[in-house]
PDB file of N, CA and C in Angstrom:
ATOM      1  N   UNK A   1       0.851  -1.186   0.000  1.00  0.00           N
ATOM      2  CA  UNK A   1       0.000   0.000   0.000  1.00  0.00           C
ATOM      3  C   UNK A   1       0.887   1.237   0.000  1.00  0.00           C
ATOM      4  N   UNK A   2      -0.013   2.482  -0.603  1.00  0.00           N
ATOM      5  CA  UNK A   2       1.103   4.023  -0.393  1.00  0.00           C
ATOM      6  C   UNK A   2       0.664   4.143   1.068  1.00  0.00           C
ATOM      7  N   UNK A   3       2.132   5.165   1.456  1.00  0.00           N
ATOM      8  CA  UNK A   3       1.592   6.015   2.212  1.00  0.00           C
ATOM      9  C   UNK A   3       2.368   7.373   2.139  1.00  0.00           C
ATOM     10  N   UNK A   4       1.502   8.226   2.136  1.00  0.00           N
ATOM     11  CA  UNK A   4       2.101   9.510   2.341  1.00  0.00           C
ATOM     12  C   UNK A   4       3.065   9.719   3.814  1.00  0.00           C
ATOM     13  N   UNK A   5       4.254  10.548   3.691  1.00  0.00           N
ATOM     14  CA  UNK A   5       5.126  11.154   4.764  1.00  0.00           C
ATOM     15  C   UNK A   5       5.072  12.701   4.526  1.00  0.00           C
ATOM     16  N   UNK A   6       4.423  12.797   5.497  1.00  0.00           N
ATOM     17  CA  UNK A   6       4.570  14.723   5.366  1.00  0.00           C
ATOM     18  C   UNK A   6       5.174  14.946   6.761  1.00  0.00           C
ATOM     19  N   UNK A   7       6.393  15.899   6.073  1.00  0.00           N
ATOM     20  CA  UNK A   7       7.339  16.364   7.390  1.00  0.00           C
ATOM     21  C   UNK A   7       7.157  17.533   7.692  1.00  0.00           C
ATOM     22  N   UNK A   8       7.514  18.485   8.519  1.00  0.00           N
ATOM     23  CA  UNK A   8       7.346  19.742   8.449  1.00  0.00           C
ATOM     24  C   UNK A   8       8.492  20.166   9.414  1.00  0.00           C
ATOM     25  N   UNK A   9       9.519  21.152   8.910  1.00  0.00           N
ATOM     26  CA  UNK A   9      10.639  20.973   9.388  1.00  0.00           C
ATOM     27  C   UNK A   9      11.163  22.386  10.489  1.00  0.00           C
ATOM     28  N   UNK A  10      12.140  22.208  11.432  1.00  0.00           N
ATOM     29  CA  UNK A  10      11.929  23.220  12.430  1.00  0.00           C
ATOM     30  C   UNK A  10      12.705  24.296  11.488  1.00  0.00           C
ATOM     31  N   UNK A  11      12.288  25.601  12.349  1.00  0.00           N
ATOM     32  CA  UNK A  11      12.696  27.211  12.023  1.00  0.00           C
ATOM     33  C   UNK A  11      14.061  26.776  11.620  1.00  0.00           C
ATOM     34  N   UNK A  12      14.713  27.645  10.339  1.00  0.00           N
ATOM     35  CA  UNK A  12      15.878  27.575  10.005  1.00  0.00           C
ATOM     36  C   UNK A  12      16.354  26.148  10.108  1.00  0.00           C
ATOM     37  N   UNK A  13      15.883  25.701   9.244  1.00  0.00           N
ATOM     38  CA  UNK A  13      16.832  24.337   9.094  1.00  0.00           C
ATOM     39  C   UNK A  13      17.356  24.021   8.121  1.00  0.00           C
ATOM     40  N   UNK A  14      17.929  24.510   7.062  1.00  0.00           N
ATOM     41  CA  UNK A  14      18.679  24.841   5.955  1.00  0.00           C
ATOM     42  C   UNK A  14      20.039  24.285   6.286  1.00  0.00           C
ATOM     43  N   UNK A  15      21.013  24.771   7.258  1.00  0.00           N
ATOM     44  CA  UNK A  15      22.149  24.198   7.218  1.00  0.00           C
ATOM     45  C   UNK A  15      22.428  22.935   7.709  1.00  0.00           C
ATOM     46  N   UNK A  16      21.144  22.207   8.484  1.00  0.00           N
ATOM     47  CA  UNK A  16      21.010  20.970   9.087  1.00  0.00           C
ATOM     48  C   UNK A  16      20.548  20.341   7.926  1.00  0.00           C
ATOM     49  N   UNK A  17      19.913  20.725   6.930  1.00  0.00           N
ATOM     50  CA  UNK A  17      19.112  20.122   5.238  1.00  0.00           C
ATOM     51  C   UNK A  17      20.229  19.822   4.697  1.00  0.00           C
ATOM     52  N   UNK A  18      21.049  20.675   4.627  1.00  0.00           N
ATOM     53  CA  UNK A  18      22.327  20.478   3.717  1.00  0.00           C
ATOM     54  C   UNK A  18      23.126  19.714   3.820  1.00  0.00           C
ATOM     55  N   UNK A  19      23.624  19.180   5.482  1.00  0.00           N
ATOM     56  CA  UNK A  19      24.143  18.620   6.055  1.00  0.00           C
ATOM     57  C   UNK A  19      24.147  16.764   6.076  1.00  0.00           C
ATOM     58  N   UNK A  20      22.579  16.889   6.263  1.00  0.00           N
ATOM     59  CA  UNK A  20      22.151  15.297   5.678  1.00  0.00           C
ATOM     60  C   UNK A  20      21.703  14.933   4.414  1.00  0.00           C
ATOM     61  N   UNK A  21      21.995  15.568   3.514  1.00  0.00           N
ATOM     62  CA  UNK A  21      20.690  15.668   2.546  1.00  0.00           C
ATOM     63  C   UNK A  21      21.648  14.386   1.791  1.00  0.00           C
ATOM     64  N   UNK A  22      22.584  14.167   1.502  1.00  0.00           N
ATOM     65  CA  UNK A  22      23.603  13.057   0.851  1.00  0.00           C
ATOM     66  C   UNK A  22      23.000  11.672   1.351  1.00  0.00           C
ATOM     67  N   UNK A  23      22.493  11.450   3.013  1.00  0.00           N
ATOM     68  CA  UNK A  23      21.940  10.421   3.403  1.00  0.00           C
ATOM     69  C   UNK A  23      20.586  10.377   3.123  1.00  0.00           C
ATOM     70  N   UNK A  24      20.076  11.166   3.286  1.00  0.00           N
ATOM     71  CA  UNK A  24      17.986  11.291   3.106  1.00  0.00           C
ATOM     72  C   UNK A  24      18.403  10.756   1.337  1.00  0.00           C
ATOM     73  N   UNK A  25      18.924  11.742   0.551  1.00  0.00           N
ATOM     74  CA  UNK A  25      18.640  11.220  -0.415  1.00  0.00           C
ATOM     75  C   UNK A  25      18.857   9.702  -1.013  1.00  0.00           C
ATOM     76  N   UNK A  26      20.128   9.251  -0.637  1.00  0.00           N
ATOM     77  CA  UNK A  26      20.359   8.350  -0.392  1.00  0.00           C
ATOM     78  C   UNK A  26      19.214   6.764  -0.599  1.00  0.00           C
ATOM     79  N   UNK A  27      18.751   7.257   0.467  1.00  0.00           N
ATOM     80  CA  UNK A  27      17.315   6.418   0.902  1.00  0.00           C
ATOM     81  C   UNK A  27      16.394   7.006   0.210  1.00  0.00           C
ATOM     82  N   UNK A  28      15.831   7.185  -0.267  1.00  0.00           N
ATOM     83  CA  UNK A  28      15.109   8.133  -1.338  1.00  0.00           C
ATOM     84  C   UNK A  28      15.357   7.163  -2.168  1.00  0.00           C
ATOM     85  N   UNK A  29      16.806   7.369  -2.952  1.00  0.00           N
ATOM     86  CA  UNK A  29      17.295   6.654  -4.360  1.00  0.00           C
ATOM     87  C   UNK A  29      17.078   4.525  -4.336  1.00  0.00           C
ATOM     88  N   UNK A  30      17.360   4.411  -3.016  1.00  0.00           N
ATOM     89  CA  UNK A  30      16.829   3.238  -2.751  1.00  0.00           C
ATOM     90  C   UNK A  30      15.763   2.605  -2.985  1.00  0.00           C
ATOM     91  N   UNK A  31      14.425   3.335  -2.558  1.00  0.00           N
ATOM     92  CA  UNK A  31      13.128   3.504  -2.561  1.00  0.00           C
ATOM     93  C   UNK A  31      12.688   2.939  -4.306  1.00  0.00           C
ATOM     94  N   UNK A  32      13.450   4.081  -4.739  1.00  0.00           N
ATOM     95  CA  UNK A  32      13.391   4.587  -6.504  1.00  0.00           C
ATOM     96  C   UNK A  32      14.004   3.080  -7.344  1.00  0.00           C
ATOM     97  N   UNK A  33      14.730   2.566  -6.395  1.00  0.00           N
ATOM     98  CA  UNK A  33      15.635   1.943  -7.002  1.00  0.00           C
ATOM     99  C   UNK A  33      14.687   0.244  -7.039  1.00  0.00           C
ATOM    100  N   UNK A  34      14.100   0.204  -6.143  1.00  0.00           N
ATOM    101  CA  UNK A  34      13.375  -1.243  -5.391  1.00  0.00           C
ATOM    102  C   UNK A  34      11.489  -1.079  -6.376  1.00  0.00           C
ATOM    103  N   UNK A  35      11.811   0.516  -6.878  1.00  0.00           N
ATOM    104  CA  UNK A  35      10.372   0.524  -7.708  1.00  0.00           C
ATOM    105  C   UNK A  35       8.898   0.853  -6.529  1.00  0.00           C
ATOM    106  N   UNK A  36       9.690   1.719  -5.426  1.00  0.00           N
ATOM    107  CA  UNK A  36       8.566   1.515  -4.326  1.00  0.00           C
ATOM    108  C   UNK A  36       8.196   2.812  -4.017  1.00  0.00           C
ATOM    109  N   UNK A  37       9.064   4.318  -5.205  1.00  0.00           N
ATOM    110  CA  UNK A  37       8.529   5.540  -4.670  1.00  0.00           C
ATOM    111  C   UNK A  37       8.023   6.543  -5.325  1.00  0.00           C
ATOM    112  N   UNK A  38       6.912   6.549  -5.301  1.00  0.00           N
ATOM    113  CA  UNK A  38       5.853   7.272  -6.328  1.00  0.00           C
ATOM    114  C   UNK A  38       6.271   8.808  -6.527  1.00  0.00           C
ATOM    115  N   UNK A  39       6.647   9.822  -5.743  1.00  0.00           N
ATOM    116  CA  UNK A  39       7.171  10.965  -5.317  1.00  0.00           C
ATOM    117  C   UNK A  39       7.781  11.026  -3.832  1.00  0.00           C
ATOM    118  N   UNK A  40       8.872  12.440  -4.316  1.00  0.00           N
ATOM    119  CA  UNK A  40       9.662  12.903  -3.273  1.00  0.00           C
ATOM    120  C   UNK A  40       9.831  14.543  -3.305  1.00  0.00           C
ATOM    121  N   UNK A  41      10.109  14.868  -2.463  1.00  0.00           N
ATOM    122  CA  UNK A  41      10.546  16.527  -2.625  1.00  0.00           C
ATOM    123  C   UNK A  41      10.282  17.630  -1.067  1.00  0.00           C
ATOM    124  N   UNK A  42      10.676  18.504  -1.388  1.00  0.00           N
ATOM    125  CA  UNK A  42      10.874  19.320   0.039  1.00  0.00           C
ATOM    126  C   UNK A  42       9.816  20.568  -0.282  1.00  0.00           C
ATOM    127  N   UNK A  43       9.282  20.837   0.644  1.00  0.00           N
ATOM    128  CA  UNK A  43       8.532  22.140  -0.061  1.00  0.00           C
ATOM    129  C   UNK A  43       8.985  23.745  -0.014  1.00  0.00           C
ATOM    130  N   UNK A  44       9.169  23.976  -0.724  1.00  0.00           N
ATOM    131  CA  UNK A  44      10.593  25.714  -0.637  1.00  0.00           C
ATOM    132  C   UNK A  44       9.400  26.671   0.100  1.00  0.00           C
ATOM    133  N   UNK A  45       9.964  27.202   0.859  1.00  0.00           N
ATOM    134  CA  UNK A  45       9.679  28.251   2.254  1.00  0.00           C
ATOM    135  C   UNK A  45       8.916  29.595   1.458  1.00  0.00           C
ATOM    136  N   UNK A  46       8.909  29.779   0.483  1.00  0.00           N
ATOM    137  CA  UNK A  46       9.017  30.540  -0.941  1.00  0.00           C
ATOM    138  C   UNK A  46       8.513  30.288  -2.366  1.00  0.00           C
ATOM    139  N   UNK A  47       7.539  30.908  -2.819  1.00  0.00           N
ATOM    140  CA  UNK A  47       6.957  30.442  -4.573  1.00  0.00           C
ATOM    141  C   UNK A  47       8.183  30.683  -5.274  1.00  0.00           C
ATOM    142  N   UNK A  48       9.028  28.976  -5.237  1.00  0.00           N
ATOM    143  CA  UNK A  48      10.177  29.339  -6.016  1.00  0.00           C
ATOM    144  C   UNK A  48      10.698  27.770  -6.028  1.00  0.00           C
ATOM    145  N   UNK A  49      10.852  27.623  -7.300  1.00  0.00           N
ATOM    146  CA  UNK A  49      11.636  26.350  -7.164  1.00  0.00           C
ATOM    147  C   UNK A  49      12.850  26.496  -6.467  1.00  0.00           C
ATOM    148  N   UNK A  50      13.857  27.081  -6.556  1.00  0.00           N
ATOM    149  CA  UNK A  50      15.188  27.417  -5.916  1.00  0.00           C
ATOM    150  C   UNK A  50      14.953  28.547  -4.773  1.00  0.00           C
ATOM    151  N   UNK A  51      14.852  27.916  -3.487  1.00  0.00           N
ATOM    152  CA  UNK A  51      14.044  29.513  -2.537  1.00  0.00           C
ATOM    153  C   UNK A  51      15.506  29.956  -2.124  1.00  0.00           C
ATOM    154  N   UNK A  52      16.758  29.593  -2.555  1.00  0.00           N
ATOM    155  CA  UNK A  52      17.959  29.654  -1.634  1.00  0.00           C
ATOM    156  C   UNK A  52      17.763  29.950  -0.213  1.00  0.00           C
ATOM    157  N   UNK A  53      18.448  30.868   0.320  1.00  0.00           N
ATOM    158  CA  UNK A  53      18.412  31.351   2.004  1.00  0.00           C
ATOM    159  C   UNK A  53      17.039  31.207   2.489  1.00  0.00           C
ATOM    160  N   UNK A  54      16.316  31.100   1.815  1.00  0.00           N
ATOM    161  CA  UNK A  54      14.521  30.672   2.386  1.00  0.00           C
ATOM    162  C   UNK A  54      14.621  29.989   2.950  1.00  0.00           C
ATOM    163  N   UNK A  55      14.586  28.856   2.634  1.00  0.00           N
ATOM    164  CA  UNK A  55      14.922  27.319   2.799  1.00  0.00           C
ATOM    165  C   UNK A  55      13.561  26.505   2.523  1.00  0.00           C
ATOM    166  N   UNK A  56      13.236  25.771   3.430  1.00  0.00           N
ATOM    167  CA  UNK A  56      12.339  24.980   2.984  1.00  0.00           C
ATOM    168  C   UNK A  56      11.179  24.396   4.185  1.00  0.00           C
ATOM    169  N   UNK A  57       9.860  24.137   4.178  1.00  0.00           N
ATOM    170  CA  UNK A  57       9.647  23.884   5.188  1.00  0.00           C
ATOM    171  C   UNK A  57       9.003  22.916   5.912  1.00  0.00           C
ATOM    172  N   UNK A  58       9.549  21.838   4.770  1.00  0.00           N
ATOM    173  CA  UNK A  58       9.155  20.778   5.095  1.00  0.00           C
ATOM    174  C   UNK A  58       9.426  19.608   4.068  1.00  0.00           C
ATOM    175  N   UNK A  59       8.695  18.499   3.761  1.00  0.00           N
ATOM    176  CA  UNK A  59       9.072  17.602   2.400  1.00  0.00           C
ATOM    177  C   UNK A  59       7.951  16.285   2.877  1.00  0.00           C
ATOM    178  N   UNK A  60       7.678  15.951   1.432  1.00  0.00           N
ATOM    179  CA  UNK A  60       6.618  15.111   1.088  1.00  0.00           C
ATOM    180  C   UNK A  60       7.332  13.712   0.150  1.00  0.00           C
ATOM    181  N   UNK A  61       6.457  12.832   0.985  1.00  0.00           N
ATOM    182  CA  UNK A  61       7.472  11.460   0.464  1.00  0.00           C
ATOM    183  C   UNK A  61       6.107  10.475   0.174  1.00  0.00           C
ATOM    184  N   UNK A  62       5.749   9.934  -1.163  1.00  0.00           N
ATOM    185  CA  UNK A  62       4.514   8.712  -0.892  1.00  0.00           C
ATOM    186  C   UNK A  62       5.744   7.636  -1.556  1.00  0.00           C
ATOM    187  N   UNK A  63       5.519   6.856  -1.050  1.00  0.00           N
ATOM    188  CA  UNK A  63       6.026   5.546  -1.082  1.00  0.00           C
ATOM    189  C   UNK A  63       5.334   4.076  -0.732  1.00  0.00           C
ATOM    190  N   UNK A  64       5.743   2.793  -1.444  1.00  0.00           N
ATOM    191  CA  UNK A  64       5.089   1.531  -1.251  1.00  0.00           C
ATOM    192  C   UNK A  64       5.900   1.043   0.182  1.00  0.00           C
ATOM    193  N   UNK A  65       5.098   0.548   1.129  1.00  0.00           N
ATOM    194  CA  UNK A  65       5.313   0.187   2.083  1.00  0.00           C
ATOM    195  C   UNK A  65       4.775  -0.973   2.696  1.00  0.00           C
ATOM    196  N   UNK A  66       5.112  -1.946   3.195  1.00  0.00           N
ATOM    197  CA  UNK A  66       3.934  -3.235   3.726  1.00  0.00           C
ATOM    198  C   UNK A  66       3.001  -2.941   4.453  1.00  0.00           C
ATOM    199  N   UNK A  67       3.181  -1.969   5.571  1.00  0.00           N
ATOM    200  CA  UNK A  67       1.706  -1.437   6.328  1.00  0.00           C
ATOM    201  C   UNK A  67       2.375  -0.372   7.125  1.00  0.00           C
ATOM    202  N   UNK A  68       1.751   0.345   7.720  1.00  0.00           N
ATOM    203  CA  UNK A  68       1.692   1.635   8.355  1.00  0.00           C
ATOM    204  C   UNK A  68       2.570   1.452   9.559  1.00  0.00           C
ATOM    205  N   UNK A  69       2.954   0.493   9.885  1.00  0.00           N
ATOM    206  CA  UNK A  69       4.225  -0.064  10.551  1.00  0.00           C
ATOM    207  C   UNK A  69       5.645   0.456  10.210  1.00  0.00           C
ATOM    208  N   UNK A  70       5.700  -0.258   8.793  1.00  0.00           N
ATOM    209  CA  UNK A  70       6.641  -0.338   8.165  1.00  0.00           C
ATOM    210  C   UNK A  70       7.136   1.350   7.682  1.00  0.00           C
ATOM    211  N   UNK A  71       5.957   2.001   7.479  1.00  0.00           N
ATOM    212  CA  UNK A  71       6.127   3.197   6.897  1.00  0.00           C
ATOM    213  C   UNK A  71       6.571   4.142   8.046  1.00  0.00           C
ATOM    214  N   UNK A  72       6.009   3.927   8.741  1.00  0.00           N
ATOM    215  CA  UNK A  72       6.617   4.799  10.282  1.00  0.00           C
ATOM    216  C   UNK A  72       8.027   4.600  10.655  1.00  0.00           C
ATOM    217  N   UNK A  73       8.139   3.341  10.638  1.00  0.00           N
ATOM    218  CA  UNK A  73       9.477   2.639  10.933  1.00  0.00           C
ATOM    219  C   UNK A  73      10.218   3.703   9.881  1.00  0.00           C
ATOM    220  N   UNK A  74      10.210   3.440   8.822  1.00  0.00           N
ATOM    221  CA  UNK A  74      11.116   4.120   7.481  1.00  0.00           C
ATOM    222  C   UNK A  74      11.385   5.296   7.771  1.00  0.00           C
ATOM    223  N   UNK A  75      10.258   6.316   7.838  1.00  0.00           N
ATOM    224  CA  UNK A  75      10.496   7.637   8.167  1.00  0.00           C
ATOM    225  C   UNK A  75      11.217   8.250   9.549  1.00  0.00           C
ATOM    226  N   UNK A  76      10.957   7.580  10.621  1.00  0.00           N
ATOM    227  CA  UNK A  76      11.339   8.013  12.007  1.00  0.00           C
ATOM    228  C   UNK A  76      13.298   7.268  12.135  1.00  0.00           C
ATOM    229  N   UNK A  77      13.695   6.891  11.006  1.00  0.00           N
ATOM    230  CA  UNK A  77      15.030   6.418  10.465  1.00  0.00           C
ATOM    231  C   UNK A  77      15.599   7.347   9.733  1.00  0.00           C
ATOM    232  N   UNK A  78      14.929   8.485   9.041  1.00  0.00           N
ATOM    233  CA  UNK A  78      15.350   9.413   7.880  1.00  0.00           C
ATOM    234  C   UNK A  78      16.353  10.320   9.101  1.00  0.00           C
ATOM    235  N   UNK A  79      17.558  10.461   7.947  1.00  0.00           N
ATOM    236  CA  UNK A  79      18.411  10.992   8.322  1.00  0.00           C
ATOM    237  C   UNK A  79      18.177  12.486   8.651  1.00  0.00           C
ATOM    238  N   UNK A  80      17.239  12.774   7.973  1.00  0.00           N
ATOM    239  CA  UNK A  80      16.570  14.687   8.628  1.00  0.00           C
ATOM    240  C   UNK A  80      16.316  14.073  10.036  1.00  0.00           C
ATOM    241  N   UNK A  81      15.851  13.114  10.788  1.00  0.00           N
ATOM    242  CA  UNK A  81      15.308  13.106  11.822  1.00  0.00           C
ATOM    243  C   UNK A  81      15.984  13.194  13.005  1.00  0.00           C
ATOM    244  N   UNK A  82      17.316  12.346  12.723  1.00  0.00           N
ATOM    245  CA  UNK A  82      18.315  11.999  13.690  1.00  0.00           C
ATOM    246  C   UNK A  82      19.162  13.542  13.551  1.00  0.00           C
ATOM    247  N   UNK A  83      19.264  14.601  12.354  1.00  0.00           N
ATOM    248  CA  UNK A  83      19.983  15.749  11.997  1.00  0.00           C
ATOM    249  C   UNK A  83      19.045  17.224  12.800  1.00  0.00           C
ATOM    250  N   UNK A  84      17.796  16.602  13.102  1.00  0.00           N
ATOM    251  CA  UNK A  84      17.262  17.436  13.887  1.00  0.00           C
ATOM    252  C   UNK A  84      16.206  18.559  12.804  1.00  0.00           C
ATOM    253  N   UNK A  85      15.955  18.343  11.569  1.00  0.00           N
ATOM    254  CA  UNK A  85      15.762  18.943  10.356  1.00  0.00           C
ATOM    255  C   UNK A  85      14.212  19.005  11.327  1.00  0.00           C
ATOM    256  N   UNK A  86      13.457  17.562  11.111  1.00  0.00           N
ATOM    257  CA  UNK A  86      11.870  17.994  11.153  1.00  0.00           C
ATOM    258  C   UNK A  86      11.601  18.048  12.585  1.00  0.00           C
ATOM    259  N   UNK A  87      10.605  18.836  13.046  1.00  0.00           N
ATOM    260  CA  UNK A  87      10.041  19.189  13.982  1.00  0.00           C
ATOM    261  C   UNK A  87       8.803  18.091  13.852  1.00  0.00           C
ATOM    262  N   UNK A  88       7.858  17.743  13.276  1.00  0.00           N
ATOM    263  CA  UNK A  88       7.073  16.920  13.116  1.00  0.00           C
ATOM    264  C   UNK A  88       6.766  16.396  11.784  1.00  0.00           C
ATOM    265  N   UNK A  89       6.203  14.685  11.683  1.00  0.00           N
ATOM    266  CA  UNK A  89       6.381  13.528  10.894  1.00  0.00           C
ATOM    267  C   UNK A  89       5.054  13.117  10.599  1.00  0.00           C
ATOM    268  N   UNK A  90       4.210  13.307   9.775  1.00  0.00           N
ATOM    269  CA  UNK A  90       3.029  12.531   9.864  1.00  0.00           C
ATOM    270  C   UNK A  90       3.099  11.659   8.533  1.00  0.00           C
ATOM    271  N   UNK A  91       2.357  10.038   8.903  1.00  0.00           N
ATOM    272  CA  UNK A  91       2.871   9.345   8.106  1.00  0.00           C
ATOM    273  C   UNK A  91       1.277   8.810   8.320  1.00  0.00           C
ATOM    274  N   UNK A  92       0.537   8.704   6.748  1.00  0.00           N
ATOM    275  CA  UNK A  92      -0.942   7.794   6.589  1.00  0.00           C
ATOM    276  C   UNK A  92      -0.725   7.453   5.613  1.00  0.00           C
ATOM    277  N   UNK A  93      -1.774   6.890   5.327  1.00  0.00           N
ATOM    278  CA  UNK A  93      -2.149   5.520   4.155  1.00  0.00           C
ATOM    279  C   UNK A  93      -2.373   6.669   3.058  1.00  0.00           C
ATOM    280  N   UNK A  94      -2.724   6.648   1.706  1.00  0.00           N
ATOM    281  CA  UNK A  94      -2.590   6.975   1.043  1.00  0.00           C
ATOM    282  C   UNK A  94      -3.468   6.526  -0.543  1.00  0.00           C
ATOM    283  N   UNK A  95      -4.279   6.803  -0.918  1.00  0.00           N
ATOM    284  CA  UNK A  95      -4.669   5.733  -2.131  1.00  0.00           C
ATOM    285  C   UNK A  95      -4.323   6.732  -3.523  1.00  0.00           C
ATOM    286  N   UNK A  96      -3.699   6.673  -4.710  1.00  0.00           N
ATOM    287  CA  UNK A  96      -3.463   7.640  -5.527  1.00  0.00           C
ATOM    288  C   UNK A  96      -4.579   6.783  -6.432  1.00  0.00           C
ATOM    289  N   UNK A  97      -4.952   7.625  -6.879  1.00  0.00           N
ATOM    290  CA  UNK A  97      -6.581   8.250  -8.029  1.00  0.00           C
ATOM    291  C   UNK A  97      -6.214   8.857  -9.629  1.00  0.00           C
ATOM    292  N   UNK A  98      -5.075   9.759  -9.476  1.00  0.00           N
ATOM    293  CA  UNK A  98      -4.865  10.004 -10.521  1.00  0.00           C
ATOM    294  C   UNK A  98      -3.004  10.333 -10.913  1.00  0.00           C
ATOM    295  N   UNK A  99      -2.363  10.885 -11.412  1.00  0.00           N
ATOM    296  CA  UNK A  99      -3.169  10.339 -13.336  1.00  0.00           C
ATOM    297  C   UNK A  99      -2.866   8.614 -13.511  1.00  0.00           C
TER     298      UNK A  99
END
């Protein structure tokens, strides 16, 4: 099943983003790699693809997962988490509809 990961990440966390972002992505590319991740991305702080010094304030992950177990497990492992990036993690089921 999907489930969506919506993070939402603490004040100024840009140089802590930068810091892990080699590992998050990492696992990301894994995901991509096993055929299990529908989308990924961070959301810019700013109407801007590139917000630079903005930063970002948060990031959205749906991915195939065995159950809502598994998906929690995954996310509360992301290297933003242990780097101190998100302030809060919400992780649900997910059904995609379109396209």
């Amino acid at each position: 099943m999907l489930y969506a990961i919506i993070s939402e990440d603490v004040k100024d966390s840009l140089e802590k983003r930068k810091a892990a972002r080699p590992d998050h992505l990492a696992r990301l590319e894994t995901l991509r790699d096993e055929g299990r991740l529908v989308l990924a991305g961070p959301h810019p702080a700013i109407d801007a693809d590139n917000p630079g010094d903005a930063g970002f304030t948060g990031s959205l992950v749906v991915a195939e997962f065995a159950d809502l177990e598994a998906a929690r497990a995954w996310a509360d492992a992301d290297p933003y988490m242990s780097a101190g990036v998100y302030a809060k993690v919400t992780v649900k089921p997910f059904k995609k509809v379109l396209p």
